[in-house]
C-alpha atoms as a PDB file:
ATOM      1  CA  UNK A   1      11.216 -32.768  16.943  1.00  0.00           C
ATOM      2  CA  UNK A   2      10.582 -31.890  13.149  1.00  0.00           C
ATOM      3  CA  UNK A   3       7.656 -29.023  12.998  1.00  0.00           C
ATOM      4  CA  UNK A   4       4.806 -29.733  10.242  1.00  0.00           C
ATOM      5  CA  UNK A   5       4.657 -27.462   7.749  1.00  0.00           C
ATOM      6  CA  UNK A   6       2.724 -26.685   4.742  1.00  0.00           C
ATOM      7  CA  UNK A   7       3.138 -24.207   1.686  1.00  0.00           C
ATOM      8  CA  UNK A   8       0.067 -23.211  -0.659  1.00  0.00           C
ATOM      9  CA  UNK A   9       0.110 -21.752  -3.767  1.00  0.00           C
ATOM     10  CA  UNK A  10      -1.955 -19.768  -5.324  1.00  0.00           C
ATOM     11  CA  UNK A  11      -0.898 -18.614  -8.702  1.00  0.00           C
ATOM     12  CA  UNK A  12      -1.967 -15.658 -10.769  1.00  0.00           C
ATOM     13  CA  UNK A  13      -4.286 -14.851 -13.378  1.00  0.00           C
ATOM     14  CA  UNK A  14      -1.489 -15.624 -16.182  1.00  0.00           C
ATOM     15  CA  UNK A  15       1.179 -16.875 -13.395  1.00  0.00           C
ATOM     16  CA  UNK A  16       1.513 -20.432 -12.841  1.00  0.00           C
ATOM     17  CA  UNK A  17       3.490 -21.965  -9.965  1.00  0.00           C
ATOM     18  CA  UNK A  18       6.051 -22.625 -12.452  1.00  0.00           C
ATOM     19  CA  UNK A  19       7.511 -18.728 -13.094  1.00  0.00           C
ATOM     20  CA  UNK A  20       9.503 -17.435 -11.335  1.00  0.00           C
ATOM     21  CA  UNK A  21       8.283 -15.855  -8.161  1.00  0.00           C
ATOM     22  CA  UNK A  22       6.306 -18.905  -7.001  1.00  0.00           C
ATOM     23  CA  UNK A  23       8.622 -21.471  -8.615  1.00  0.00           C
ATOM     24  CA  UNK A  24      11.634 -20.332  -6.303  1.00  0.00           C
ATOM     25  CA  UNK A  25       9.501 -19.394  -3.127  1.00  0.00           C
ATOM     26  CA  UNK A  26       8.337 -23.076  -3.828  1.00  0.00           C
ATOM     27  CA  UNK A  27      12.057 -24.290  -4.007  1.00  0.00           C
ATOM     28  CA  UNK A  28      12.588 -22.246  -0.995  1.00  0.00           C
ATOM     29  CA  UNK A  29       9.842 -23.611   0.957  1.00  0.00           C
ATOM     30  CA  UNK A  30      10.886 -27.504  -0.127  1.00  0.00           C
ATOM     31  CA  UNK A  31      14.438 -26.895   1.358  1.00  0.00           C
ATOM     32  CA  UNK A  32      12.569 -25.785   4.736  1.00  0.00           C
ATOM     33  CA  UNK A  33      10.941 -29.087   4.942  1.00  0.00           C
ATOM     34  CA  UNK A  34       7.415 -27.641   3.467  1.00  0.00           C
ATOM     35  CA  UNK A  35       4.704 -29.918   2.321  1.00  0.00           C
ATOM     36  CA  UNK A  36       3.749 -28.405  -0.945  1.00  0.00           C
ATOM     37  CA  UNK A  37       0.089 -27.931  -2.466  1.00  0.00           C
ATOM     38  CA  UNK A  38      -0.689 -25.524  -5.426  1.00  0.00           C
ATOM     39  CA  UNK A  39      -4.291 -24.736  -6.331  1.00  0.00           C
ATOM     40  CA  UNK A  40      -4.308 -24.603 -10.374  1.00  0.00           C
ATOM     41  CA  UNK A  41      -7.381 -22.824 -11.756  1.00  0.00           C
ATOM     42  CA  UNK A  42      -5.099 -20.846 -14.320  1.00  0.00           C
ATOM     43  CA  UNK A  43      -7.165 -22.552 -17.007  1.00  0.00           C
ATOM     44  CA  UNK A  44      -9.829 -20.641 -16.437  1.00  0.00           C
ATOM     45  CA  UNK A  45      -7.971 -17.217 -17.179  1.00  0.00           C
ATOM     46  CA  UNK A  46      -6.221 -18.543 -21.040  1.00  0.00           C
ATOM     47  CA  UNK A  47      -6.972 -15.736 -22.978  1.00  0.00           C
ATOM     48  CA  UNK A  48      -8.530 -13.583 -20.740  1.00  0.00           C
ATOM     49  CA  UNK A  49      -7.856  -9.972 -20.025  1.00  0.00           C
ATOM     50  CA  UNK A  50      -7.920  -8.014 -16.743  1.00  0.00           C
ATOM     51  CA  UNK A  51     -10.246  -6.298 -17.791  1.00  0.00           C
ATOM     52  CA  UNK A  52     -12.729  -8.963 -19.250  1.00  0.00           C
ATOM     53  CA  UNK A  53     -16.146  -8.797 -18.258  1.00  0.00           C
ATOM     54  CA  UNK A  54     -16.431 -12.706 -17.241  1.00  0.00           C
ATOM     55  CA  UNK A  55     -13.289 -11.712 -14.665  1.00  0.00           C
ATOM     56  CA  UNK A  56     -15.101 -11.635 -11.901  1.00  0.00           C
ATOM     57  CA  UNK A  57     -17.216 -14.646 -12.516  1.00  0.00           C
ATOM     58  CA  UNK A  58     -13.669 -16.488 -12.872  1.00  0.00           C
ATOM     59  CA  UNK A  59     -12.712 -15.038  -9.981  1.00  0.00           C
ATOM     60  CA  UNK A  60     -15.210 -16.526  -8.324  1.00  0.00           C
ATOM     61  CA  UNK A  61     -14.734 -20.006 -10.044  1.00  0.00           C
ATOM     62  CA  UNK A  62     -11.212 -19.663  -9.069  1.00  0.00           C
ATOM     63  CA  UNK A  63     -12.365 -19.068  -5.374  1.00  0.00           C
ATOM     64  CA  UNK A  64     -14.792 -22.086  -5.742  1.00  0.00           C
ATOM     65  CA  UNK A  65     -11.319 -24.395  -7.001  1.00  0.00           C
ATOM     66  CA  UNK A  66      -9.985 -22.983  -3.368  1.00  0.00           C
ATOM     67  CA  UNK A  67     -12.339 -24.078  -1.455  1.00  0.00           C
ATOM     68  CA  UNK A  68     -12.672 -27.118  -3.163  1.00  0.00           C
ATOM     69  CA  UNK A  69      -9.775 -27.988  -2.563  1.00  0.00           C
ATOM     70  CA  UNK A  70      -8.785 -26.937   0.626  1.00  0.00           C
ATOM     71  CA  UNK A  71     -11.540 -28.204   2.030  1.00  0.00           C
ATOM     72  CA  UNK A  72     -10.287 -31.354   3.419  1.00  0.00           C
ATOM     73  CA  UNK A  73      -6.555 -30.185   4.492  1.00  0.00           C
ATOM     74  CA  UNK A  74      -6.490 -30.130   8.314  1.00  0.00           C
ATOM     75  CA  UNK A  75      -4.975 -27.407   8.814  1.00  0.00           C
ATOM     76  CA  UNK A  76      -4.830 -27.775  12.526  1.00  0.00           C
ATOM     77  CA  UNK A  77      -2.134 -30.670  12.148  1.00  0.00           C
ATOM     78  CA  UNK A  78       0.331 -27.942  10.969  1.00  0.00           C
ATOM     79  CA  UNK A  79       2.426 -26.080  13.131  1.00  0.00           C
ATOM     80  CA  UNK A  80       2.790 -23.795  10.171  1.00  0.00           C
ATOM     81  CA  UNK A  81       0.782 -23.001   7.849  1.00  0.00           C
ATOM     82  CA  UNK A  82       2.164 -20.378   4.406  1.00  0.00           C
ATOM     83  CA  UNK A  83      -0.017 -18.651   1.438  1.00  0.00           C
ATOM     84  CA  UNK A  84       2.150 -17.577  -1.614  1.00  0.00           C
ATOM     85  CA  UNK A  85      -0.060 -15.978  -3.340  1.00  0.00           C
ATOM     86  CA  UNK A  86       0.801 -13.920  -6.776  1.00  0.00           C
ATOM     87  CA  UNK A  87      -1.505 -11.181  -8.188  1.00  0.00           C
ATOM     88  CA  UNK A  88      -5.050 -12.634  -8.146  1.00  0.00           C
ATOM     89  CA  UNK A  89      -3.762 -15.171  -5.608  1.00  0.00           C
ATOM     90  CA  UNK A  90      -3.032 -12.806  -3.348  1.00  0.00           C
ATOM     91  CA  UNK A  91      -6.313 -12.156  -3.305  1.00  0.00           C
ATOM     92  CA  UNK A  92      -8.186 -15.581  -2.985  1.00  0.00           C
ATOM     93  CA  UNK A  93      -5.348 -16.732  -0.385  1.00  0.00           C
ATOM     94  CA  UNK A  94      -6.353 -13.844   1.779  1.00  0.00           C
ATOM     95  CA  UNK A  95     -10.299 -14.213   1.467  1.00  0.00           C
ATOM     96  CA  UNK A  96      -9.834 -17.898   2.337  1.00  0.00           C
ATOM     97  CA  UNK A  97      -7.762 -17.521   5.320  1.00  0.00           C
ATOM     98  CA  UNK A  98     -10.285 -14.634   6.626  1.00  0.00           C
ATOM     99  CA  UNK A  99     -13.449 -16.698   5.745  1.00  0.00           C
ATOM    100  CA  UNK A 100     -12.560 -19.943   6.964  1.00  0.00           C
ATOM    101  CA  UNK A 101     -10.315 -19.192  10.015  1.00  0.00           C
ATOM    102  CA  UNK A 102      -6.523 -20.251   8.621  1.00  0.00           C
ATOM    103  CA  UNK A 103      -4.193 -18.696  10.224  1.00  0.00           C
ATOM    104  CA  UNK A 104      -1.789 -18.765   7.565  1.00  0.00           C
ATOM    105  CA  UNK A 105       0.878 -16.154   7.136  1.00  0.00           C
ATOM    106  CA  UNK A 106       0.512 -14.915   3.769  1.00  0.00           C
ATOM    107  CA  UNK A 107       3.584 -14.110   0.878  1.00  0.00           C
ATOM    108  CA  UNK A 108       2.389 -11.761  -1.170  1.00  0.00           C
ATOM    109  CA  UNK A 109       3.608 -11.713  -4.493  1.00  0.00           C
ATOM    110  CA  UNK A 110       2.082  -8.110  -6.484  1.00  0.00           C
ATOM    111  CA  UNK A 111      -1.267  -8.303  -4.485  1.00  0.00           C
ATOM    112  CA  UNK A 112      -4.205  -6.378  -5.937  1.00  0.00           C
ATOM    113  CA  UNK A 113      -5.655  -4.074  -3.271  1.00  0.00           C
ATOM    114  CA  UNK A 114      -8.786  -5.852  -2.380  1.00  0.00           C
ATOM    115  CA  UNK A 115      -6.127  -8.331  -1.041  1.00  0.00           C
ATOM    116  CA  UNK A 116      -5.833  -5.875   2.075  1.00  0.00           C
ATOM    117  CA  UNK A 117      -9.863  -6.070   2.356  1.00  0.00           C
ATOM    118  CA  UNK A 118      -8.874  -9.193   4.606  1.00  0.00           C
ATOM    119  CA  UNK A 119      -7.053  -9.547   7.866  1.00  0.00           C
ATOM    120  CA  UNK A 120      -4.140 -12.129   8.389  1.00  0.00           C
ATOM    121  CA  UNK A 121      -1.859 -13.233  10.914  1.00  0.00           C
ATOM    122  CA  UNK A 122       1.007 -12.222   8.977  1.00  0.00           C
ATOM    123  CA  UNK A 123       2.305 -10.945   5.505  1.00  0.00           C
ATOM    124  CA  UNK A 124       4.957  -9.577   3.449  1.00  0.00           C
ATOM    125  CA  UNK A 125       4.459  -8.129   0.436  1.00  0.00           C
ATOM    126  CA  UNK A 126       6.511  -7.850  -3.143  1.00  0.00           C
ATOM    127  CA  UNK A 127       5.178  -4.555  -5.346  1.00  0.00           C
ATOM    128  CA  UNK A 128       6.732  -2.703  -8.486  1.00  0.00           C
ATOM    129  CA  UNK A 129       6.839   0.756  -9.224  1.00  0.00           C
ATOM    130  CA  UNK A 130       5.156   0.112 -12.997  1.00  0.00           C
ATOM    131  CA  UNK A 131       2.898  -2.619 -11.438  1.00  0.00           C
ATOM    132  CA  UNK A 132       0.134  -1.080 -14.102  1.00  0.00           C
ATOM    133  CA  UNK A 133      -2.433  -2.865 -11.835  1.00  0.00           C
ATOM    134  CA  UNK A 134      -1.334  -1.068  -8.869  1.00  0.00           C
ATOM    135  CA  UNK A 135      -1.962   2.220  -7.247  1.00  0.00           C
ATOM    136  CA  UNK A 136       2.046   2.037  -5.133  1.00  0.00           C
ATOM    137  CA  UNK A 137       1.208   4.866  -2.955  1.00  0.00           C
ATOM    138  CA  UNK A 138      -1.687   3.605  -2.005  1.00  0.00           C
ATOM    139  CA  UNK A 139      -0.990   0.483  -1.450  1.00  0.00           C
ATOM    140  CA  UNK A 140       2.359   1.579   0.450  1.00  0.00           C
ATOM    141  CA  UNK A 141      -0.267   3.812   3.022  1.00  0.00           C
ATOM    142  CA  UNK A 142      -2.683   0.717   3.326  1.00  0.00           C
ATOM    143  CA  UNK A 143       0.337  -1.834   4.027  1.00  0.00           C
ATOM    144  CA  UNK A 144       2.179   0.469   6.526  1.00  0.00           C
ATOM    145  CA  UNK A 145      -1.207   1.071   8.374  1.00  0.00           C
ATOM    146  CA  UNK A 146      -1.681  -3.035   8.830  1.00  0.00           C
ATOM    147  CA  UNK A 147       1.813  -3.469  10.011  1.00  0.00           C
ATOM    148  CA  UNK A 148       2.733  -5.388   6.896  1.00  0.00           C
ATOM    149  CA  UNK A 149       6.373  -5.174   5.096  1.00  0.00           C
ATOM    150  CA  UNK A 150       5.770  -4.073   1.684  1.00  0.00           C
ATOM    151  CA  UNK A 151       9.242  -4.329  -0.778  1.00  0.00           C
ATOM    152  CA  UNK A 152       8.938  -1.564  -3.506  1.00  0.00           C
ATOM    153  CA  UNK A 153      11.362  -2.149  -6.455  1.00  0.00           C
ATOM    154  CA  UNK A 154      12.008   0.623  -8.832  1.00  0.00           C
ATOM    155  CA  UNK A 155      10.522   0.224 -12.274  1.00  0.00           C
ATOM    156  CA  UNK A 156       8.972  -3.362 -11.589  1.00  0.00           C
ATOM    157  CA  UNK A 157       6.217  -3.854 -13.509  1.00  0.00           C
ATOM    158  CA  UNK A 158       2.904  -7.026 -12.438  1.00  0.00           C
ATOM    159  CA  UNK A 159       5.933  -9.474 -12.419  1.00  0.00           C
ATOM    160  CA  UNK A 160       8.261  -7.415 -10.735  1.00  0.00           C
ATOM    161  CA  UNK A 161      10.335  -6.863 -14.462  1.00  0.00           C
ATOM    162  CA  UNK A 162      12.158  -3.991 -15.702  1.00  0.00           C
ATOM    163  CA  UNK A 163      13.227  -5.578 -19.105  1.00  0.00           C
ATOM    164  CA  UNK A 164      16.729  -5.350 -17.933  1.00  0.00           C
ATOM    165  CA  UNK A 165      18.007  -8.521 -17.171  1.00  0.00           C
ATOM    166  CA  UNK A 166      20.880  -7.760 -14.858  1.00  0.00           C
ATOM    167  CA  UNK A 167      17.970  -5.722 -12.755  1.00  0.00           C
ATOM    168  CA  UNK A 168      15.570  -8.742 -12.698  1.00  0.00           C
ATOM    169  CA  UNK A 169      17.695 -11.207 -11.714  1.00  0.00           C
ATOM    170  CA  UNK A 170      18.736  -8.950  -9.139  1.00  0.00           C
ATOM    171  CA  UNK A 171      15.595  -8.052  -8.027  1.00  0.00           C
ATOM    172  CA  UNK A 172      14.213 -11.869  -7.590  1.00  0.00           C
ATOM    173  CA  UNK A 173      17.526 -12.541  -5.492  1.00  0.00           C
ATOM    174  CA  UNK A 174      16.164  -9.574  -3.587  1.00  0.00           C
ATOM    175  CA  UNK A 175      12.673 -11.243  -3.562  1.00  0.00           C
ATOM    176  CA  UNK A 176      13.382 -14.519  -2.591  1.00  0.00           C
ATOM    177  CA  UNK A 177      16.238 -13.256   0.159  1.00  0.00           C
ATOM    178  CA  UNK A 178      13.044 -11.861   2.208  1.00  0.00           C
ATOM    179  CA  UNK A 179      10.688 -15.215   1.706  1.00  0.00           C
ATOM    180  CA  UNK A 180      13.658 -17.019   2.684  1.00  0.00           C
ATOM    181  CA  UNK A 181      13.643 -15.018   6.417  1.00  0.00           C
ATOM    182  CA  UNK A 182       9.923 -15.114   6.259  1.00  0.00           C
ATOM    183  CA  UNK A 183      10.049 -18.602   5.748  1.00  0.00           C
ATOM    184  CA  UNK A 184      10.857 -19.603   9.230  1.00  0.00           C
END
């Protein structure tokens, strides 16, 4: 008997579903016999900076796309349910699961911190050493004290880049090695 399984996206601030990380998880999860669903609300960040001041008001309009359109997946009628979630994503995937009882296990793609602000079932996350968004320490003590695998790669920056191709390329094999175990 086949298990149902579904895949959500949840793409970045400036990181659609079609670059890299999420593109191949995506590719990864459709060879696993995922259902796939991506939220886009990326047109509400063209142009925008981190640090913006309407951020957090996309944020939120991002959250609102979420909900929207989450709302009428049955998520019960999975036997599995996945988050990829990249930057920002990380972020709304893991307030969503929290506030409305998913119990999704959660890909984590450069999470912010206030991604760890909500409890999951289960994660792995994806960080650089450059991330300039990132406190790596930190978020290497917060991870390890929630039980959830964090992959550090030297000189990654918010996309998990070095610049050097040869690295990159080596480091997205790396990348998509791990979602391909956690993608049971």
């Amino acid at each position: 008997m086949n298990s149902k399984k579904l895949f959500v996206i949840f793409p970045g601030m400036g990181y659609t579903k079609d670059k890299p990380l999420l593109y191949y998880a995506s590719k990864i999860a459709r060879n696993k016999d995922y259902e796939i669903t991506d939220i886009d609300y990326t047109h509400f960040f063209t142009a925008a900076k981190f640090d913006d001041a309407e951020v957090d008001v996309k944020i939120e309009k991002s959250y609102e796309m979420v909900v929207e359109k989450l709302g009428a997946v049955d998520f019960k009628a999975y036997d599995t349910v996945v988050f990829a979630g990249k930057s920002m994503g990380t972020m709304l995937s893991a307030r969503y699961a929290e506030e409305y009882g998913v119990e999704a296990e959660q890909l984590w793609y450069t999470p912010l911190e206030p991604t760890y602000e909500h409890g999951c079932r289960e994660a792995i996350a994806f960080i650089g050493t450059n991330d300039p968004f990132s406190d790596v320490v930190k978020m290497g003590e917060i991870a390890k004290a929630q039980g959830i695998p964090l992959y550090v790669y030297e000189g990654g920056n918010h996309s998990l880049e070095t610049g050097d191709m040869e690295t990159d390329l080596k480091t997205l094999g790396d990348v998509m090695k791990h979602t391909e175990e956690f993608l049971k």
